[in-house]
Protein backbone atom coordinates (compact mmCIF):
# COMPACT_ATOMS: atom_id res chain seq x y z
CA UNK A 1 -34.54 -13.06 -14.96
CA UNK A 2 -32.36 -14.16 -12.06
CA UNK A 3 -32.22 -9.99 -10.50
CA UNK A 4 -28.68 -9.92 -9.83
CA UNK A 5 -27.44 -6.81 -8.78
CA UNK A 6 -24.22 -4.94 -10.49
CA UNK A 7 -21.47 -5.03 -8.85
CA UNK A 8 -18.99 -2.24 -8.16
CA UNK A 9 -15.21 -3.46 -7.85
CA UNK A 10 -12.96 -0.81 -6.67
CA UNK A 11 -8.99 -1.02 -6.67
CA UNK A 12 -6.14 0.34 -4.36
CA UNK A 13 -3.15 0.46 -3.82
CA UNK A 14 -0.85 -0.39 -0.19
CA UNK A 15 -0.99 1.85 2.22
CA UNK A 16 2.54 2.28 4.26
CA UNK A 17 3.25 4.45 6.96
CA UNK A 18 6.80 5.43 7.40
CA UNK A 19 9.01 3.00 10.34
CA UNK A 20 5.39 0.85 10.56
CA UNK A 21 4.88 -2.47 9.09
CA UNK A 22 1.48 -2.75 7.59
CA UNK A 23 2.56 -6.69 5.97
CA UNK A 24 0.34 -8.94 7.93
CA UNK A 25 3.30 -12.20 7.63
CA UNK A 26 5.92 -9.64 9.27
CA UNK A 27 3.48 -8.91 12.43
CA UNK A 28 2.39 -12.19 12.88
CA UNK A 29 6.12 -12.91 13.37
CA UNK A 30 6.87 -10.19 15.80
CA UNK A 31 3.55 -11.55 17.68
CA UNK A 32 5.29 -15.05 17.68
CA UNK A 33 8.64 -14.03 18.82
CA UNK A 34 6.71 -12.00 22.05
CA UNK A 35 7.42 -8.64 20.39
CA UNK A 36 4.43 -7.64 20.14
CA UNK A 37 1.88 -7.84 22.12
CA UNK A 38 -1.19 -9.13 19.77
CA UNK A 39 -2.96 -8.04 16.77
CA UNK A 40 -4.46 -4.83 19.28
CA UNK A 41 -0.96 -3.84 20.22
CA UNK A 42 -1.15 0.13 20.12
CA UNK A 43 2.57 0.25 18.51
CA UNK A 44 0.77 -1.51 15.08
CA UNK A 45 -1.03 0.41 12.64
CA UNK A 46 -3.79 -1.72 13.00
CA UNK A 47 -6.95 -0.74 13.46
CA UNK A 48 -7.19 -2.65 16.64
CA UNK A 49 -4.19 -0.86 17.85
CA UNK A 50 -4.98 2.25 16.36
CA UNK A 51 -8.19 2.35 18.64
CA UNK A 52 -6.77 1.18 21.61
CA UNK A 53 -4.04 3.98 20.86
CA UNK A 54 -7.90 6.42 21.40
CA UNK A 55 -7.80 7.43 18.02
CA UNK A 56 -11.38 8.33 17.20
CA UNK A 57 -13.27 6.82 13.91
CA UNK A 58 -13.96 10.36 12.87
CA UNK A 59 -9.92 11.47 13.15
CA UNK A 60 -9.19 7.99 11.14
CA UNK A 61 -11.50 9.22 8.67
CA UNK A 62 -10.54 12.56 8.27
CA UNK A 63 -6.98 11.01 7.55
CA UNK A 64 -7.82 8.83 5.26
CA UNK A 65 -9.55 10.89 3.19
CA UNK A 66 -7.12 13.76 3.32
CA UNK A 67 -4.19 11.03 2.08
CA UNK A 68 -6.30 9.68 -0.72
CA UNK A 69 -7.06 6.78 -2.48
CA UNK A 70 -4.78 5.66 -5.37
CA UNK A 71 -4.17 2.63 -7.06
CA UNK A 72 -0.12 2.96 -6.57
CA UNK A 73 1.63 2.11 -3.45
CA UNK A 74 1.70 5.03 -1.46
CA UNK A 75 4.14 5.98 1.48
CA UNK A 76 2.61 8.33 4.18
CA UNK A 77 4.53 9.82 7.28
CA UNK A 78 3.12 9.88 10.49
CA UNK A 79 3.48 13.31 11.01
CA UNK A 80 0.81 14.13 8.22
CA UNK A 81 -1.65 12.23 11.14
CA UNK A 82 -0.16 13.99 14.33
CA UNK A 83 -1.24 17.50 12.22
């Protein structure tokens, strides 16, 4: 009658990288304070800084997927990337 499609909902957990912040409230403040440059800084683990960093979409991928997805908090160390 009203053809709404089904929705798919799909839940995960944080993603931290060891000696990174990831919590958006704790880089806004280092932005404030002049720590940081802005939100494309290549010291965040944003993906703004991430690709100003050159980190390629296809070597983002490839490390996302070999991490995983899980619906716990997971802790990853940089090093797993670097490899």
């Amino acid at each position: 009658m009203f053809k709404i499609e089904k929705q798919t909902i799909v839940q995960y957990g944080r993603f931290n990288v060891v000696d990174f912040t990831t919590k958006g409230r704790e880089i806004r403040d280092l932005i404030n304070s002049g720590t940081l440059i802005g939100w494309d800084d290549p010291r965040l683990p944003t993906l703004s800084g991430i690709r100003r960093r050159g980190v390629t979409p296809e070597a983002l991928r490839a490390f996302a997927i070999g991490v995983g997805v899980t619906k716990f908090v997971s802790v990853t160390d940089i090093a797993v990337y670097e490899h």
